[in-house]
PDB file of N, CA and C in Angstrom:
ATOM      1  N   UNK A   1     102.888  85.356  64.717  1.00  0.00           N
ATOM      2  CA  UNK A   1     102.737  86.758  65.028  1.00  0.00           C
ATOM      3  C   UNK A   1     101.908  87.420  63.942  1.00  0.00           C
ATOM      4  N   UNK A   2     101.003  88.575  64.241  1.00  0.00           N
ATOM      5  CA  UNK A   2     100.036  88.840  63.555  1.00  0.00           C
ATOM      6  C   UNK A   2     100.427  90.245  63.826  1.00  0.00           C
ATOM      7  N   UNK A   3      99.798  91.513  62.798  1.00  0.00           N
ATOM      8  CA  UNK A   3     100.104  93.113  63.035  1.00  0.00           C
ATOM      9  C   UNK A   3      98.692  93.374  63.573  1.00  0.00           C
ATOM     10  N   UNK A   4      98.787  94.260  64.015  1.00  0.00           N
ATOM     11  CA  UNK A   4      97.369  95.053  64.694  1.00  0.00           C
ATOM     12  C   UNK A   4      96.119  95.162  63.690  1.00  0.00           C
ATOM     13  N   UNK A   5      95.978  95.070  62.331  1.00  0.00           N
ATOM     14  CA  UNK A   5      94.964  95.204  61.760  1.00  0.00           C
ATOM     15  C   UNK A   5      93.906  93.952  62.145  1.00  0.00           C
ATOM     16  N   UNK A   6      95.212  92.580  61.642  1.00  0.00           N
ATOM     17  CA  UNK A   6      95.031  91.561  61.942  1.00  0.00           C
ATOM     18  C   UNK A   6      94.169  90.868  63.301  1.00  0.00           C
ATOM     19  N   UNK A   7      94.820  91.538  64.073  1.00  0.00           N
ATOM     20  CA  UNK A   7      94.334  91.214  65.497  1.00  0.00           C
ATOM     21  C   UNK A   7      92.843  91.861  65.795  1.00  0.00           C
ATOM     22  N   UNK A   8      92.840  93.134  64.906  1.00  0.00           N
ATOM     23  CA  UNK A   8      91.630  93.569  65.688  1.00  0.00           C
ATOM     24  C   UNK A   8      90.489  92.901  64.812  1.00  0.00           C
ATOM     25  N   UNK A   9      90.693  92.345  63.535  1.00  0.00           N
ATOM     26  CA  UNK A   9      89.649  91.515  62.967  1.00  0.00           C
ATOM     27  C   UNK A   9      89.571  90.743  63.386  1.00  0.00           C
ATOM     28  N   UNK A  10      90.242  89.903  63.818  1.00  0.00           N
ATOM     29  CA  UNK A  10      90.242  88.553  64.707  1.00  0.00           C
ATOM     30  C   UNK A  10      89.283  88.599  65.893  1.00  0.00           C
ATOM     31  N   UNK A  11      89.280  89.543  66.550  1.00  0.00           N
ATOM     32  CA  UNK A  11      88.732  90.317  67.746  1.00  0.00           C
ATOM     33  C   UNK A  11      87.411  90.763  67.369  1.00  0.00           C
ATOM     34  N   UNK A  12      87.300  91.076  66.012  1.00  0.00           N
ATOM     35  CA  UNK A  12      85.651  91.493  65.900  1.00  0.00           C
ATOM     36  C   UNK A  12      84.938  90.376  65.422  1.00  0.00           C
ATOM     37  N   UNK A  13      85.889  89.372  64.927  1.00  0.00           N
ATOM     38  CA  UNK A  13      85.034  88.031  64.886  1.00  0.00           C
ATOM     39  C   UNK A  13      84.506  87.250  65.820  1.00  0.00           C
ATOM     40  N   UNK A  14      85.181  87.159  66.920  1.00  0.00           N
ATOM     41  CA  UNK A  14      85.384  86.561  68.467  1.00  0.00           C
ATOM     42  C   UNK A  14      83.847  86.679  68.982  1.00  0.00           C
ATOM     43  N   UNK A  15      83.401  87.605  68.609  1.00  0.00           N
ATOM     44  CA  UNK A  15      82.133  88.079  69.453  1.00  0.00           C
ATOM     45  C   UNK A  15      82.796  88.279  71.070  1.00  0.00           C
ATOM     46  N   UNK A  16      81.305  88.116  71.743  1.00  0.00           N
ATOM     47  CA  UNK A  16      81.403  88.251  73.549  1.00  0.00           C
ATOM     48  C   UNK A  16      82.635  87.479  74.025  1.00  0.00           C
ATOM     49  N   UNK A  17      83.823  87.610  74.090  1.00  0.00           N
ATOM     50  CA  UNK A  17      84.711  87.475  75.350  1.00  0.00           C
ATOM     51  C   UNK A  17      85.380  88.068  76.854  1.00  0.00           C
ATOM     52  N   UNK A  18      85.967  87.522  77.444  1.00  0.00           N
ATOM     53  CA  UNK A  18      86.181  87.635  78.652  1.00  0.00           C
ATOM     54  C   UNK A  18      88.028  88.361  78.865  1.00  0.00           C
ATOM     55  N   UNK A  19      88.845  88.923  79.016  1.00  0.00           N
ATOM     56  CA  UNK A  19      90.128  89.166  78.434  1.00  0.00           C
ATOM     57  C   UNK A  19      90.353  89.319  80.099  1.00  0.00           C
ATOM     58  N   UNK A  20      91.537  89.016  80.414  1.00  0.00           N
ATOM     59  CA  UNK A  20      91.799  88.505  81.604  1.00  0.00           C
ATOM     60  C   UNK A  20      93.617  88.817  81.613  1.00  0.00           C
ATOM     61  N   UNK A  21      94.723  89.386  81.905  1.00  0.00           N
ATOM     62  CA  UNK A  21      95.667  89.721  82.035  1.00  0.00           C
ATOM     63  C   UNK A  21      96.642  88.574  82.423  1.00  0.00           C
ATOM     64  N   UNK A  22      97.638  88.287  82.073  1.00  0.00           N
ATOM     65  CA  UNK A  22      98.508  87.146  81.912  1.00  0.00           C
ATOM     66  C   UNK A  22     100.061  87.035  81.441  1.00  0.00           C
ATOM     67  N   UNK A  23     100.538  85.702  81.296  1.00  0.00           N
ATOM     68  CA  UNK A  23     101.511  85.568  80.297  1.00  0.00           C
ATOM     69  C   UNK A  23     102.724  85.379  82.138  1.00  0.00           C
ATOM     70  N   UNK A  24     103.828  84.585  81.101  1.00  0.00           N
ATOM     71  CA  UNK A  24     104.831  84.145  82.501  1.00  0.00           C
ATOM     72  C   UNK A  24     105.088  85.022  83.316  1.00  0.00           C
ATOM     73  N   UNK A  25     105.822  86.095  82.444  1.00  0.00           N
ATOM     74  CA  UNK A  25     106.625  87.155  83.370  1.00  0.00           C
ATOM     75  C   UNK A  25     105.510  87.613  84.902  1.00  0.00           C
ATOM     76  N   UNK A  26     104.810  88.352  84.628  1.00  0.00           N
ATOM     77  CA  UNK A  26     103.311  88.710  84.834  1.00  0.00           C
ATOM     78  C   UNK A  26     102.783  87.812  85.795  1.00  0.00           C
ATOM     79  N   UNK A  27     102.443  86.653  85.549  1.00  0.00           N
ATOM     80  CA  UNK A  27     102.279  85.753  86.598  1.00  0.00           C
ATOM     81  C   UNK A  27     103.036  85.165  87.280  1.00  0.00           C
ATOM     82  N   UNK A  28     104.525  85.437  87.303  1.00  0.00           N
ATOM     83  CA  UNK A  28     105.717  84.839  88.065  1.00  0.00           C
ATOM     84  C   UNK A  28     105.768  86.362  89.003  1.00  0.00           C
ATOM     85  N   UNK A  29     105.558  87.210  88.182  1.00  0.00           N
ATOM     86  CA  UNK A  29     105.786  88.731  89.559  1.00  0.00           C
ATOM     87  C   UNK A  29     104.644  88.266  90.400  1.00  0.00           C
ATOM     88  N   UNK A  30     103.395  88.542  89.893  1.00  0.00           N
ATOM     89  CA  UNK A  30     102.339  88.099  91.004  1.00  0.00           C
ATOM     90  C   UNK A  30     102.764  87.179  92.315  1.00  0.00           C
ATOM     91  N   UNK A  31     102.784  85.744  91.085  1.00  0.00           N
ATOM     92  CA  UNK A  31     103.470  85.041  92.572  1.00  0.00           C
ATOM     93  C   UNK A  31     104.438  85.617  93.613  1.00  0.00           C
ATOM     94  N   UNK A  32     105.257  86.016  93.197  1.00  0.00           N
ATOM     95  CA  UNK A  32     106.121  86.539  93.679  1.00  0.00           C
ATOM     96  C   UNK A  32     105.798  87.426  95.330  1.00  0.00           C
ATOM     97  N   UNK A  33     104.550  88.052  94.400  1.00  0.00           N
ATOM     98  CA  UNK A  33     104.240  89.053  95.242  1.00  0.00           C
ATOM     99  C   UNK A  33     103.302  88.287  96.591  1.00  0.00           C
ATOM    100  N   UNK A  34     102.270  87.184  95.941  1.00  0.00           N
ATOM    101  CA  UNK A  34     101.672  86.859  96.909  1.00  0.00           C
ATOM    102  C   UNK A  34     102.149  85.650  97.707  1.00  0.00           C
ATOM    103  N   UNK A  35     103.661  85.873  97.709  1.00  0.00           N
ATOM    104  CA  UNK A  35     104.058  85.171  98.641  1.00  0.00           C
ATOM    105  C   UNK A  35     105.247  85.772  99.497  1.00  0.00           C
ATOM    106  N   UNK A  36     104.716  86.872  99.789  1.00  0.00           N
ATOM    107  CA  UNK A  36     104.710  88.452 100.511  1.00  0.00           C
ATOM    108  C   UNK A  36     106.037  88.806 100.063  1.00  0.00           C
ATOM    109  N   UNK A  37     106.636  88.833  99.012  1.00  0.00           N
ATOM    110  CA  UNK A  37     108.033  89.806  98.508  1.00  0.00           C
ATOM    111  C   UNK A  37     107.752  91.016  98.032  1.00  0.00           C
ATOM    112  N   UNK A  38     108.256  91.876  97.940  1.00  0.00           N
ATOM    113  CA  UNK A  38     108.232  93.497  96.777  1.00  0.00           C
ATOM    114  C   UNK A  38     108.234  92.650  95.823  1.00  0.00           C
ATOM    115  N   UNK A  39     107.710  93.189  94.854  1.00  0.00           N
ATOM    116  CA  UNK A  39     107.903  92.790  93.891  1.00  0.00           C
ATOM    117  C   UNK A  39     107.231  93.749  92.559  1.00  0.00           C
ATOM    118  N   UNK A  40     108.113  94.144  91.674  1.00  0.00           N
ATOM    119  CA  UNK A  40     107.657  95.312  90.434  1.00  0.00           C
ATOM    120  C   UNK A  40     107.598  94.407  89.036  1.00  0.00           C
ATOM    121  N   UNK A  41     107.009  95.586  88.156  1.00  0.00           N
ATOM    122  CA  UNK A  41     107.305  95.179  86.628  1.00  0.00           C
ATOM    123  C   UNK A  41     107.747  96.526  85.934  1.00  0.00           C
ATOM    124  N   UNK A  42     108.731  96.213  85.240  1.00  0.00           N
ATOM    125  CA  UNK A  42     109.736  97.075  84.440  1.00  0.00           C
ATOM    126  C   UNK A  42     109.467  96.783  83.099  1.00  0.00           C
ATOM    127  N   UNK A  43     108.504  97.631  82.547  1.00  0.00           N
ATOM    128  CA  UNK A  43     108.716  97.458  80.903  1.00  0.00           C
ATOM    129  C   UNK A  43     107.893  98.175  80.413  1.00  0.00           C
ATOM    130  N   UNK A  44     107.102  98.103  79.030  1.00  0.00           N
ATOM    131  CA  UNK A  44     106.233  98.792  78.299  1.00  0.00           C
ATOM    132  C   UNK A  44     104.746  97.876  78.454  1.00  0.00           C
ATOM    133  N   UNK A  45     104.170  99.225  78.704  1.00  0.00           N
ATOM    134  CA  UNK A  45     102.417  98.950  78.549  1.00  0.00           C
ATOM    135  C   UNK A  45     101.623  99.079  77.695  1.00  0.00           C
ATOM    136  N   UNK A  46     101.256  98.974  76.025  1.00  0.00           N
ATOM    137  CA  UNK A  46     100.428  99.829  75.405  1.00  0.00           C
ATOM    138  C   UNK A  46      99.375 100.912  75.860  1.00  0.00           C
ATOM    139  N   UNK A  47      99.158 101.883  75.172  1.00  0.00           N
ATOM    140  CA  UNK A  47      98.090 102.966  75.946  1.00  0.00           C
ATOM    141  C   UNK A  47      97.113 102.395  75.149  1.00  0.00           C
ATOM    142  N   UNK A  48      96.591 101.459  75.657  1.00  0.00           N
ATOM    143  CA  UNK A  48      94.997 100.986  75.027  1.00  0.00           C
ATOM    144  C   UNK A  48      93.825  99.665  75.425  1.00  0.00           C
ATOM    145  N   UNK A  49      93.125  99.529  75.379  1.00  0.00           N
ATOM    146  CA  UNK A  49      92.222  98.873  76.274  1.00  0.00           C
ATOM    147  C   UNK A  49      92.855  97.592  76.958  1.00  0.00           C
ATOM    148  N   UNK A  50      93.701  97.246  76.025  1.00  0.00           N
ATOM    149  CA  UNK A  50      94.108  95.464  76.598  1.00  0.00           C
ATOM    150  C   UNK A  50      95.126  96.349  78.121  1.00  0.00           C
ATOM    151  N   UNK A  51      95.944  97.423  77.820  1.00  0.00           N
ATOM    152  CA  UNK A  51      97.267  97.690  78.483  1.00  0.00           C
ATOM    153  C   UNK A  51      96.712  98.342  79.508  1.00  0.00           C
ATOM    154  N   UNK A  52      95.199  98.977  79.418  1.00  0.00           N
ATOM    155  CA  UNK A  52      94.889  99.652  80.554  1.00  0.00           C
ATOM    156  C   UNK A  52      94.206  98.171  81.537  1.00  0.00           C
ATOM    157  N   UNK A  53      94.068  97.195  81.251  1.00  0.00           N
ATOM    158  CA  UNK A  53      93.194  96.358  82.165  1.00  0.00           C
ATOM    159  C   UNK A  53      94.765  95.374  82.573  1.00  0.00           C
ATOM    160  N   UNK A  54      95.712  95.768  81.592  1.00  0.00           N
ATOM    161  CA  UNK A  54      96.644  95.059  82.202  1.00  0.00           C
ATOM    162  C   UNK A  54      97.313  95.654  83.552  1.00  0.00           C
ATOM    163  N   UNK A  55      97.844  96.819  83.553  1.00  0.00           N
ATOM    164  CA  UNK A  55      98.012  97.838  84.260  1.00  0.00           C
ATOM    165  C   UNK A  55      97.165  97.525  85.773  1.00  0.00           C
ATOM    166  N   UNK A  56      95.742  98.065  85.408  1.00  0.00           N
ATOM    167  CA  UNK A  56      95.008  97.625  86.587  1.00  0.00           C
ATOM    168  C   UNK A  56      95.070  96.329  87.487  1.00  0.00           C
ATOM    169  N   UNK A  57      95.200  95.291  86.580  1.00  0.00           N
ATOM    170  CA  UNK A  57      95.106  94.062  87.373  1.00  0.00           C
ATOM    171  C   UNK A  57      96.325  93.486  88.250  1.00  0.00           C
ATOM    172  N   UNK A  58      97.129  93.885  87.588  1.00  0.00           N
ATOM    173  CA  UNK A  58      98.695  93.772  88.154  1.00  0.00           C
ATOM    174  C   UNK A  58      99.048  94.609  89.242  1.00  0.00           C
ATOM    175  N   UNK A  59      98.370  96.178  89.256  1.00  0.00           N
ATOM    176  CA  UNK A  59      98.392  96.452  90.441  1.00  0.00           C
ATOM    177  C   UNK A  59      97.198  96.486  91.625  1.00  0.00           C
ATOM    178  N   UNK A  60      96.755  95.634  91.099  1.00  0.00           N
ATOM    179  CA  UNK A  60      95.583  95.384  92.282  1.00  0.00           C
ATOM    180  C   UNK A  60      96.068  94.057  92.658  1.00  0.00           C
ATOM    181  N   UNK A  61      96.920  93.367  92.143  1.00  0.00           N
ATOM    182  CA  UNK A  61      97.541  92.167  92.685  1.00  0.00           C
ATOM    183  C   UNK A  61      99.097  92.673  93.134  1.00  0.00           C
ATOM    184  N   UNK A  62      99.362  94.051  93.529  1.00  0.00           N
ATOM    185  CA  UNK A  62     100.206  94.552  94.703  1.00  0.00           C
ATOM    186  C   UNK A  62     101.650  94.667  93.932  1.00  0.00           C
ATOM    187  N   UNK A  63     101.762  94.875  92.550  1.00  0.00           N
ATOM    188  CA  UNK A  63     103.196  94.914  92.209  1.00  0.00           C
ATOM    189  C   UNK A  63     103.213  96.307  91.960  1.00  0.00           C
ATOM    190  N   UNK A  64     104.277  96.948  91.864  1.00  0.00           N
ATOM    191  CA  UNK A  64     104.271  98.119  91.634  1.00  0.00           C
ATOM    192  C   UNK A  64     104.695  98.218  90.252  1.00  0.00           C
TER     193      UNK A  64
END
């Protein structure tokens, strides 16, 4: 585990990447969902670039 300073140097070293939304929980709701159930996520989002594309992608893949 790394603190946010950390991460964002890491991140300015990286150059051009691709950041793509993930991780179990997250992809077990999805499934969930596209195998036609309701299906939500209950928790915290950061207010910031990673949390806004997370946000988006999760509900464009139909969870609430």
């Amino acid at each position: 585990l790394i603190d946010e300073a950390r991460a964002t140097a890491i991140y300015s070293d990286m150059g051009t990447a691709t950041e793509i939304s993930g991780g179990s929980a997250a992809n077990t709701i999805v499934g969930v969902g596209n195998l036609g159930a309701r299906a939500a996520y209950v928790g915290k989002v950061k207010d910031d670039q990673i949390g806004k594309l997370y946000t988006h992608d999760i509900r464009a893949a139909g969870v609430t």
